[in-house]
N, C-alpha and C. Protein backbone atom coordinates (compact mmCIF):
# COMPACT_ATOMS: atom_id res chain seq x y z
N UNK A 1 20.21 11.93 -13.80
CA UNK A 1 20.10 13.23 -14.43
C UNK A 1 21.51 13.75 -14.71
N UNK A 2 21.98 14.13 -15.82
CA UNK A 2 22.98 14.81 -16.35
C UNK A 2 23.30 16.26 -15.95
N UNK A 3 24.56 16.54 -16.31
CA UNK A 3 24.88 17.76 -15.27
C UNK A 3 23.52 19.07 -16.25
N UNK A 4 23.46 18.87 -17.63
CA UNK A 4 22.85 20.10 -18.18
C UNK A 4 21.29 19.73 -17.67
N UNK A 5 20.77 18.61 -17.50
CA UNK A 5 19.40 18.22 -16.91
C UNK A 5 19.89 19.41 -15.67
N UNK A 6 20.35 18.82 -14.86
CA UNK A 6 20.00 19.62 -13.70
C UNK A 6 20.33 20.93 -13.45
N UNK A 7 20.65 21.47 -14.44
CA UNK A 7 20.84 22.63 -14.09
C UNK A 7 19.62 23.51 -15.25
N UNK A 8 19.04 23.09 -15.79
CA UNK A 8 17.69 23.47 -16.43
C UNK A 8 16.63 23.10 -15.36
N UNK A 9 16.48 22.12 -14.85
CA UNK A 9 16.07 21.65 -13.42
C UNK A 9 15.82 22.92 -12.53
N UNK A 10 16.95 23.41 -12.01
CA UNK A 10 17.42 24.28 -11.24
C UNK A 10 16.91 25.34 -11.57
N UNK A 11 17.09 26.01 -12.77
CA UNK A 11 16.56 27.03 -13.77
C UNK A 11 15.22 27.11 -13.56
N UNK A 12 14.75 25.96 -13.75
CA UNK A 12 13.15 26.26 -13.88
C UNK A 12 12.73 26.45 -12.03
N UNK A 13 13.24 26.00 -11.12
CA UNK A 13 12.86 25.33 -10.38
C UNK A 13 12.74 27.60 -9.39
N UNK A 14 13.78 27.97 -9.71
CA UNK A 14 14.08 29.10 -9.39
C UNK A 14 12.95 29.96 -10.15
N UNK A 15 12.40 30.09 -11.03
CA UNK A 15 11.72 30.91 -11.60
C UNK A 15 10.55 30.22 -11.16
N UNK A 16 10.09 29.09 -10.70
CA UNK A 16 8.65 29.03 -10.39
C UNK A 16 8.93 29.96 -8.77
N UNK A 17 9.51 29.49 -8.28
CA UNK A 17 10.14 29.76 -6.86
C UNK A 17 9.54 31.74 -6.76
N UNK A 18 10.62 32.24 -7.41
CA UNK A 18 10.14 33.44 -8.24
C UNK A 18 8.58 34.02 -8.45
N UNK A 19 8.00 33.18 -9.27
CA UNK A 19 6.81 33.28 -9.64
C UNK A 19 5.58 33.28 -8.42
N UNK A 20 5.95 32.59 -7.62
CA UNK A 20 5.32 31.79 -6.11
C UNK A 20 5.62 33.31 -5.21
N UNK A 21 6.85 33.73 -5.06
CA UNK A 21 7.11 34.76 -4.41
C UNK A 21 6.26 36.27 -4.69
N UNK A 22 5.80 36.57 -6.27
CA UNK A 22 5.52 37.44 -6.48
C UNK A 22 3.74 37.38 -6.30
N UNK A 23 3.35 36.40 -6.08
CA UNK A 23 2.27 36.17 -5.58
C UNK A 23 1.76 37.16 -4.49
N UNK A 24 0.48 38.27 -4.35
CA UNK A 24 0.07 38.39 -3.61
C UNK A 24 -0.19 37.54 -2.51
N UNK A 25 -0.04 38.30 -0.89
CA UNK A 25 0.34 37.34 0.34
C UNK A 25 -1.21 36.91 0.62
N UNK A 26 -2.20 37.18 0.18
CA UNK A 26 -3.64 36.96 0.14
C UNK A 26 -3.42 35.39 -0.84
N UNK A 27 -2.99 35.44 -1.88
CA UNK A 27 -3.44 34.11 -2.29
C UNK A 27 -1.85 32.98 -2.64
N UNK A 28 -0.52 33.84 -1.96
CA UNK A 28 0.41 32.85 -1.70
C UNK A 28 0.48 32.06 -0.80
N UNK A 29 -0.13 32.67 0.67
CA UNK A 29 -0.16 31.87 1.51
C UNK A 29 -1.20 30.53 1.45
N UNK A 30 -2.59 30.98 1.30
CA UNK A 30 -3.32 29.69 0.99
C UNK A 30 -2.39 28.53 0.20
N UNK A 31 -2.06 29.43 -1.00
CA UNK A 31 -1.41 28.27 -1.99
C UNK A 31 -0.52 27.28 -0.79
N UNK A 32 0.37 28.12 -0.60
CA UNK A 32 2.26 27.07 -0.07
C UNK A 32 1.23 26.38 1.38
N UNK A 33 0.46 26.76 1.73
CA UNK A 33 -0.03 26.29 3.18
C UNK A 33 -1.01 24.47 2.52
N UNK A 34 -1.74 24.91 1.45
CA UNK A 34 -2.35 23.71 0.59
C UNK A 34 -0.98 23.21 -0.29
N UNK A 35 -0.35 23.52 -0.93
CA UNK A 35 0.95 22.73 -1.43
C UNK A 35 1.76 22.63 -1.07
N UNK A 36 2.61 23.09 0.22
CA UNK A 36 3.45 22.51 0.89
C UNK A 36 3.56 21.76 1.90
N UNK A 37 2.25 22.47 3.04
CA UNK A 37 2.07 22.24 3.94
C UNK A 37 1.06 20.85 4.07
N UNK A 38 0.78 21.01 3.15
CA UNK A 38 -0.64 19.50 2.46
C UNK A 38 -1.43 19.64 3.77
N UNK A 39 -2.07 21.21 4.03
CA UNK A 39 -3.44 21.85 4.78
C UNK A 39 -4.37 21.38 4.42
N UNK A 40 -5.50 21.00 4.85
CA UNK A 40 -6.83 20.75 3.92
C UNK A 40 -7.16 22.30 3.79
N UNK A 41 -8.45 22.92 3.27
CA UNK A 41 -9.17 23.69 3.12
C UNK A 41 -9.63 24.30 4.39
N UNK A 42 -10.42 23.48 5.23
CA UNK A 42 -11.04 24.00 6.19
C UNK A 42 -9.58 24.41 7.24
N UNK A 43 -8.88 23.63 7.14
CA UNK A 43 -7.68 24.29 8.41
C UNK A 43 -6.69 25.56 7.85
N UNK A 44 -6.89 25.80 6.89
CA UNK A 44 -5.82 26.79 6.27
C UNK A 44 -6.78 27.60 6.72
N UNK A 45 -8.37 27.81 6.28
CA UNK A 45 -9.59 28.27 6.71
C UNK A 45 -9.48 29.22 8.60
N UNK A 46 -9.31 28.09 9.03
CA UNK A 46 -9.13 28.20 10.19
C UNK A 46 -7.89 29.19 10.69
N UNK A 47 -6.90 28.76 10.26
CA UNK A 47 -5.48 29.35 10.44
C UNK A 47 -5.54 31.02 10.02
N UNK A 48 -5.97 30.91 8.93
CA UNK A 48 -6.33 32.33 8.16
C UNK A 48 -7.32 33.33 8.79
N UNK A 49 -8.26 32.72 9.88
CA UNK A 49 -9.55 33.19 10.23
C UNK A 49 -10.11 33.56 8.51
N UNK A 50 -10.23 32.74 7.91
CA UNK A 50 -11.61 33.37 7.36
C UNK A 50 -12.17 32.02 6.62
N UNK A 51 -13.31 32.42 5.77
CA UNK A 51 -14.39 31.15 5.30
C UNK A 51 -13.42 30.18 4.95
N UNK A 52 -13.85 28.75 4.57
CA UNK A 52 -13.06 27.80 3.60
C UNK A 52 -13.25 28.14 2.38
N UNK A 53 -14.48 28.97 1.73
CA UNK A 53 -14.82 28.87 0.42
C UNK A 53 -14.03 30.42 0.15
N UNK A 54 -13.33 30.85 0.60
CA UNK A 54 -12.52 32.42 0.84
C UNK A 54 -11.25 31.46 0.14
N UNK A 55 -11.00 30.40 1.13
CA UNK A 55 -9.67 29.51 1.05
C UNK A 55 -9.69 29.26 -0.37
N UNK A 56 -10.54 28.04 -0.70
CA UNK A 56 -11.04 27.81 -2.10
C UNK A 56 -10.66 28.55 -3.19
N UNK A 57 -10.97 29.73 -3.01
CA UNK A 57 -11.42 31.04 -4.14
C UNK A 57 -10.17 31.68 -4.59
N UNK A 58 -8.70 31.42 -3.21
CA UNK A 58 -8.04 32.09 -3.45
C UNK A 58 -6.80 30.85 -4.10
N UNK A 59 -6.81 29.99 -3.66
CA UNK A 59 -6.14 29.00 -3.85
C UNK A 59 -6.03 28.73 -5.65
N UNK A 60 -7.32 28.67 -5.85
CA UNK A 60 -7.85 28.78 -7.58
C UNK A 60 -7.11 29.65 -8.32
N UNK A 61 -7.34 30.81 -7.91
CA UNK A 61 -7.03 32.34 -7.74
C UNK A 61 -5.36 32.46 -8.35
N UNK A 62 -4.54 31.91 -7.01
CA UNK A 62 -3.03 31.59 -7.07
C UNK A 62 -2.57 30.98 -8.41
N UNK A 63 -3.43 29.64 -8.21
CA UNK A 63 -2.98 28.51 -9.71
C UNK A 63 -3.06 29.08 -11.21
N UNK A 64 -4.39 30.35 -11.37
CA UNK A 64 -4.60 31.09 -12.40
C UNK A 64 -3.30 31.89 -12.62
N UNK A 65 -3.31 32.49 -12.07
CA UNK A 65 -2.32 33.77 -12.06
C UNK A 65 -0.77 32.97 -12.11
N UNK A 66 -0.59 32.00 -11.45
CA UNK A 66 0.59 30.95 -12.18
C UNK A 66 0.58 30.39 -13.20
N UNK A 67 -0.34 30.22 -13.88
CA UNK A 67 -0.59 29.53 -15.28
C UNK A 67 -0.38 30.87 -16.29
N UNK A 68 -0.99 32.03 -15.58
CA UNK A 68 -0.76 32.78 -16.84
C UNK A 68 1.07 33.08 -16.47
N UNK A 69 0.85 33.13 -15.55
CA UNK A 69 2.56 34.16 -15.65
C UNK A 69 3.39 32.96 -16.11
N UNK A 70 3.56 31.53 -16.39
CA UNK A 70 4.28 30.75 -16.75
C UNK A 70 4.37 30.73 -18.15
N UNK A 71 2.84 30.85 -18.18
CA UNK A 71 2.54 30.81 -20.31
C UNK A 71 3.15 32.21 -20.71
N UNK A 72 3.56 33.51 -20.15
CA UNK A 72 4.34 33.95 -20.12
C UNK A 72 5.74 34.01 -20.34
N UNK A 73 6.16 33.37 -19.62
CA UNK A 73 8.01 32.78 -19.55
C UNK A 73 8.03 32.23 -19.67
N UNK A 74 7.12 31.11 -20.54
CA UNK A 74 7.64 30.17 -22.16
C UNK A 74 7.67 30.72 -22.97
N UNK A 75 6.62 31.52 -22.97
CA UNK A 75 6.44 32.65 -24.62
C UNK A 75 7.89 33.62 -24.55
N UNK A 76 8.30 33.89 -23.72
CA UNK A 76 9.53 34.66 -24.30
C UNK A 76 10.71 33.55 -23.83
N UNK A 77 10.64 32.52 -23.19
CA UNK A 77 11.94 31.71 -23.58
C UNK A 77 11.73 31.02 -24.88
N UNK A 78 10.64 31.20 -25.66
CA UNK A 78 10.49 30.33 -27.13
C UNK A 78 11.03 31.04 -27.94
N UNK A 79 10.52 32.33 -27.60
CA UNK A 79 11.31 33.35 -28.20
C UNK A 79 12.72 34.42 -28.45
N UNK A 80 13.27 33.03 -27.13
CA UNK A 80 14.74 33.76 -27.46
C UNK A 80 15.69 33.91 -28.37
C-alpha cells in the first residue's frame, strides 16, 4: 500500500470509527461485542441480561443506521 492508499485507509477507517461511536449504547454495544468480540447471539444475550432475539433486533438495528449514515458521507464526499 502506498503512502496516499494509506492514508485514505486511515481516513476512512476514522470516520467509520466515528460513525460506530455515535451509535446509541443500546445497539453499539451488541454490534462491537458481535464484531469485535466474535460473541455469538445468545452470550452477548446473556452478558446484556436480555432476550437473544432483543440481541438480534438490535444488532440489525446498528448495521441499518450504519448503512444509512455511510450512504450519507459518500453523498457529500461525491459531492465535494
Amino acid at each position: 500500500m502506498n503512502p496516499e492508499q494509506a492514508l485514505v485507509s486511515a481516513d476512512w477507517n476514522g470516520h467509520i470509527h466515528r460513525l460506530i461511536d455515535s451509535l446509541p449504547h443500546g445497539l453499539r454495544d451488541p454490534l462491537l461485542l458481535s464484531a469485535v468480540e466474535e460473541l455469538k447471539s445468545h452470550e452477548i444475550a446473556a452478558l446484556l441480561g436480555v432476550p437473544e432475539g432483543t440481541v438480534r433486533n438490535r444488532i440489525s438495528r446498528a448495521r441499518q443506521l450504519l448503512k444509512q449514515k455511510m450512504t450519507v458521507l459518500l453523498g457529500v464526499r461525491d459531492g465535494e
